[in-house]
N, C-alpha and C. Protein backbone atom coordinates (compact mmCIF):
# COMPACT_ATOMS: atom_id res chain seq x y z
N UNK A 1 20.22 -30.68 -58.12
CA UNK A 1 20.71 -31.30 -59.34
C UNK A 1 20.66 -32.82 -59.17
N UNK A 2 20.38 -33.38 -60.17
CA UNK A 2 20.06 -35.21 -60.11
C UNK A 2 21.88 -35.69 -60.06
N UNK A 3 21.68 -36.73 -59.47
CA UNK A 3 22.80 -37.17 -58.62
C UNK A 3 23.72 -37.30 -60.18
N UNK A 4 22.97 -38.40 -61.49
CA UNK A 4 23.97 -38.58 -62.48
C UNK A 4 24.51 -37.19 -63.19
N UNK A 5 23.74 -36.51 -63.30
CA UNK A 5 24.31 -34.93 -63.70
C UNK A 5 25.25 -34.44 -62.83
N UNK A 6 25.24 -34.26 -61.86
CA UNK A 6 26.24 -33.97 -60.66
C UNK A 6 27.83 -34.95 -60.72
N UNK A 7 27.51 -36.30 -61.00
CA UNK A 7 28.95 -37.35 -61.04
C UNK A 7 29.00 -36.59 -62.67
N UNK A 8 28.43 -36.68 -63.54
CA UNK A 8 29.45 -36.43 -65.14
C UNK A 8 29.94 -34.40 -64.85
N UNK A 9 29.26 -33.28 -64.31
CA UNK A 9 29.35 -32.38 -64.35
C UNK A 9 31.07 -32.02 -62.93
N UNK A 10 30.87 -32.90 -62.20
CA UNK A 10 32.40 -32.74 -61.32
C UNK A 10 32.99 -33.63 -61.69
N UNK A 11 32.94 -34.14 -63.19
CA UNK A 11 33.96 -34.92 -64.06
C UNK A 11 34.44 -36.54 -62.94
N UNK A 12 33.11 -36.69 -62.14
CA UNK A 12 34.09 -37.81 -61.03
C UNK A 12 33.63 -39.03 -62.48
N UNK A 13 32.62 -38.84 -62.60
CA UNK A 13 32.22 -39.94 -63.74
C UNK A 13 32.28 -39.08 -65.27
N UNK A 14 32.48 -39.90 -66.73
CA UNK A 14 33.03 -39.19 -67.52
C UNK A 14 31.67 -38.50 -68.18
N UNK A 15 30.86 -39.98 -68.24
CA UNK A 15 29.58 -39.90 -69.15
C UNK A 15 28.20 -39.94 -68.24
N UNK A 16 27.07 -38.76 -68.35
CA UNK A 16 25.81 -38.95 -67.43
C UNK A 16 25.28 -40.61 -67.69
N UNK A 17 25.42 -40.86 -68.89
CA UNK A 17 24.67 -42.57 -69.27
C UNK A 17 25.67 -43.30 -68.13
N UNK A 18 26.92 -43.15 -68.44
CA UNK A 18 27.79 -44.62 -67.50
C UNK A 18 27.16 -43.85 -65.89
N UNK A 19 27.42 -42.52 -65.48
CA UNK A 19 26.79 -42.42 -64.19
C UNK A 19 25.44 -42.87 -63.72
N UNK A 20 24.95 -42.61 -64.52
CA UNK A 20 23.21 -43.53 -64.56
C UNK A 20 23.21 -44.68 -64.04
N UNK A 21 24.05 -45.58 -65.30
CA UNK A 21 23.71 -47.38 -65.48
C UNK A 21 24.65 -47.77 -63.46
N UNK A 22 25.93 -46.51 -63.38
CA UNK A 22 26.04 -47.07 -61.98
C UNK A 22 25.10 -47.11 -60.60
N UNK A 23 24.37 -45.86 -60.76
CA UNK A 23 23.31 -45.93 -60.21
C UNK A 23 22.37 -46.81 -59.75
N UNK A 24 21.48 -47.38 -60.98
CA UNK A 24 21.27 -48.33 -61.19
C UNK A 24 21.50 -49.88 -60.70
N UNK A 25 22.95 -49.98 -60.89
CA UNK A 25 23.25 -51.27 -60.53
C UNK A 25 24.55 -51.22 -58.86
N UNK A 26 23.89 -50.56 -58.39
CA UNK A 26 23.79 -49.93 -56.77
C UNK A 26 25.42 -49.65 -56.40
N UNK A 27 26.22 -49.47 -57.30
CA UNK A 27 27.62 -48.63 -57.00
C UNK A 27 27.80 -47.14 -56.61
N UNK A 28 26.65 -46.89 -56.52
CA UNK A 28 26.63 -45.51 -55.78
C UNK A 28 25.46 -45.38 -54.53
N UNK A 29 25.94 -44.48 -53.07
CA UNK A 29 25.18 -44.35 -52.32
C UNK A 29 25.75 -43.05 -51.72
N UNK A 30 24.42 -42.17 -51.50
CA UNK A 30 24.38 -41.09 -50.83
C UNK A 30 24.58 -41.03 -49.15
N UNK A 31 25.30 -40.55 -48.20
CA UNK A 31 25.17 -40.28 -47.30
C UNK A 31 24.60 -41.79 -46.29
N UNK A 32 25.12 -42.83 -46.74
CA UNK A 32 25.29 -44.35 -46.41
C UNK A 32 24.10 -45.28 -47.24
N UNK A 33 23.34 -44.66 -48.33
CA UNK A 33 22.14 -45.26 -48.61
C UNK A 33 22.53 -45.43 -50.10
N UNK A 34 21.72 -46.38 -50.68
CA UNK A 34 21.82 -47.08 -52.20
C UNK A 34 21.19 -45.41 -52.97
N UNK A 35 21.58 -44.82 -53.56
CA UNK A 35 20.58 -43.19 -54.42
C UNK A 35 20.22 -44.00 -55.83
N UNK A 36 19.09 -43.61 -56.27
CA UNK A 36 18.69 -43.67 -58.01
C UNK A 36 19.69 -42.73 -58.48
N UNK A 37 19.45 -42.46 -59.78
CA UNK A 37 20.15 -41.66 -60.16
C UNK A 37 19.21 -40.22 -60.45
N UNK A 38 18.16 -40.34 -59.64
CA UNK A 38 16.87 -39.17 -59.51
C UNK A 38 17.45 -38.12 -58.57
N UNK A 39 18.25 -39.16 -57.70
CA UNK A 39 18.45 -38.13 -56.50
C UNK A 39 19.03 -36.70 -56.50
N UNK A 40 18.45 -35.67 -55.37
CA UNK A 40 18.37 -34.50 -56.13
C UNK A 40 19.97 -34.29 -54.75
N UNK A 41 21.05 -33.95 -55.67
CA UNK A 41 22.52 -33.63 -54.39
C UNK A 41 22.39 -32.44 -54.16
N UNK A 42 22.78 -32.51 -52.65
CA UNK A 42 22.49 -31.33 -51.80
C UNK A 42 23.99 -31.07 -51.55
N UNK A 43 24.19 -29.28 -50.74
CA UNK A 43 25.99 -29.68 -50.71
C UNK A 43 25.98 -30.06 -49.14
N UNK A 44 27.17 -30.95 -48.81
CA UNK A 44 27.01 -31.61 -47.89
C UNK A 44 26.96 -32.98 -47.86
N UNK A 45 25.94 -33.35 -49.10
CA UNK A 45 26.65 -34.93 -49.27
C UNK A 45 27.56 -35.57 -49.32
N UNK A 46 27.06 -37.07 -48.67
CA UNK A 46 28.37 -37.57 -48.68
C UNK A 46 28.12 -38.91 -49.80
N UNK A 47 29.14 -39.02 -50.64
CA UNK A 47 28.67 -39.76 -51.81
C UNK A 47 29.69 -40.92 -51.71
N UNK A 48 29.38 -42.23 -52.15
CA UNK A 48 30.42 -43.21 -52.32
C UNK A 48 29.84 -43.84 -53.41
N UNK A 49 31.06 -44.03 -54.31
CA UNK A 49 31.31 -44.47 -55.53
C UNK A 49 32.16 -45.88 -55.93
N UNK A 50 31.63 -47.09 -56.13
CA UNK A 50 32.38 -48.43 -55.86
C UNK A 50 32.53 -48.64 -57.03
N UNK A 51 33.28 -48.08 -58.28
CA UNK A 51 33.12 -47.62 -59.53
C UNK A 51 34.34 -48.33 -60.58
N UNK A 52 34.66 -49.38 -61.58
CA UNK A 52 36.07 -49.42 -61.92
C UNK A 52 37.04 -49.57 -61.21
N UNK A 53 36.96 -50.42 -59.88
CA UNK A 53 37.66 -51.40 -59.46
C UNK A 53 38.19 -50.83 -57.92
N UNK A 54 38.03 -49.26 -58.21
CA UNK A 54 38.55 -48.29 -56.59
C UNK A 54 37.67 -47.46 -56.35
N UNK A 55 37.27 -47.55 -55.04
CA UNK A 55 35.87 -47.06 -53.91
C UNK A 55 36.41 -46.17 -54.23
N UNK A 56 35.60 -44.70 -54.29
CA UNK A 56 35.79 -43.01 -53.93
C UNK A 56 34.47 -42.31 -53.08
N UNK A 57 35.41 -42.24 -51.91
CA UNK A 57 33.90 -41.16 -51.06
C UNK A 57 34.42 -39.64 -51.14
N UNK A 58 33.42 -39.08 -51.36
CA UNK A 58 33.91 -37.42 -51.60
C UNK A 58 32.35 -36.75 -50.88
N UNK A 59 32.43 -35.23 -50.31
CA UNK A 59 32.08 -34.80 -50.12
C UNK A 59 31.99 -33.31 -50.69
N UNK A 60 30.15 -33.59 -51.15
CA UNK A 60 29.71 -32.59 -52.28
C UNK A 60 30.26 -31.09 -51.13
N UNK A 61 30.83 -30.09 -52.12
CA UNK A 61 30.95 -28.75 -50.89
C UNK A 61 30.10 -27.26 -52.10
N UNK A 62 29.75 -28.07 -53.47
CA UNK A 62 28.62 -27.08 -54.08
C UNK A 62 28.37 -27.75 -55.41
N UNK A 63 26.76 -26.86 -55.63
CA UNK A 63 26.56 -27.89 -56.78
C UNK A 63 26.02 -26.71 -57.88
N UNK A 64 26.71 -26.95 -59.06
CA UNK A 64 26.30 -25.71 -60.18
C UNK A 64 26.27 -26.78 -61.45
N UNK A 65 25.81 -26.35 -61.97
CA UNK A 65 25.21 -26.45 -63.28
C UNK A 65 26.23 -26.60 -64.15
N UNK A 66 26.98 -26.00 -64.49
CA UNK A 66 28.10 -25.54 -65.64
C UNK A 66 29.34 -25.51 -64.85
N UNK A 67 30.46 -26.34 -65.40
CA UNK A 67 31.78 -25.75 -64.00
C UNK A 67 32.56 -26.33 -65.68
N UNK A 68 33.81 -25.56 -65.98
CA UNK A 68 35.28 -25.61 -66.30
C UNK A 68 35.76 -26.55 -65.69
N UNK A 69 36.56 -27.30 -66.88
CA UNK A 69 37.33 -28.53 -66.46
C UNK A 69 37.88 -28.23 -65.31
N UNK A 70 38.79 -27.51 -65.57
CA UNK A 70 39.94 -26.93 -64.62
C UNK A 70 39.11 -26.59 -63.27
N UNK A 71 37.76 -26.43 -63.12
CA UNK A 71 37.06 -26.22 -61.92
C UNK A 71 36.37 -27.09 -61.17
N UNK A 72 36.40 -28.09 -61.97
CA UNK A 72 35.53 -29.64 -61.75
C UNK A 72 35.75 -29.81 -60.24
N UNK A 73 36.83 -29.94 -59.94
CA UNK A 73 37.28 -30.76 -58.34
C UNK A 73 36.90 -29.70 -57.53
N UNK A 74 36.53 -28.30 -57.43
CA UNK A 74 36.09 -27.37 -56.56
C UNK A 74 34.64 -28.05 -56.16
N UNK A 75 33.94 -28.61 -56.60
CA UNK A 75 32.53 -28.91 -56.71
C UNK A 75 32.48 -30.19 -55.36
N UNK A 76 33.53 -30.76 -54.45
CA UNK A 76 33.90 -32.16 -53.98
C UNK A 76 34.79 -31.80 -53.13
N UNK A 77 35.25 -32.84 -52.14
CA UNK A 77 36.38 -33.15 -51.14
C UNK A 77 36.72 -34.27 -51.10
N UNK A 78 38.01 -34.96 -51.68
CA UNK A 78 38.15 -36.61 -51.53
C UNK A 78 38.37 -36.69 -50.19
N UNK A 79 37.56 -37.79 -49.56
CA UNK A 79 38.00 -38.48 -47.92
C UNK A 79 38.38 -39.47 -48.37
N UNK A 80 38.31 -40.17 -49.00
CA UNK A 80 38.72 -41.65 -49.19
C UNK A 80 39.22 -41.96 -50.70
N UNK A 81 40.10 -42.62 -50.96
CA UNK A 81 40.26 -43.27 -52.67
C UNK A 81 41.44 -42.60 -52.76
């Protein structure tokens, strides 16, 4: 799954466009590296997000397509933020 689909689908980001444009303008990095927002998340990643003023590193633990609000945070592990 492409990295901005993955931040709006585990609700860490609200909108795929705002997850994109962060992408983009290098507030996000995969597993210590700058990601496009092409990047395809594997589970196991480790993602950091320098996003609206507070860093969040989380670690992807699965990645689906469709998840329930209420299921969003199953998709992640906060280490940091």
């Amino acid at each position: 799954m492409r990295l901005d689909k993955f931040l709006k689908v585990s609700r860490i980001i609200k909108r795929r466009t705002v997850a994109n444009d962060a992408c983009d303008a290098d507030h996000v990095s995969v597993n210590g590296r700058s990601a496009k927002a092409s990047y395809d998340v594997k589970a196991g990643d480790i993602l950091e997000i320098n996003f609206g003023g507070k860093p969040l590193k989380v670690k992807v633990l699965d990645v689906r397509d469709n998840v329930g609000k209420a299921d969003a945070a199953s998709l992640y592990e906060v280490i940091e933020g």
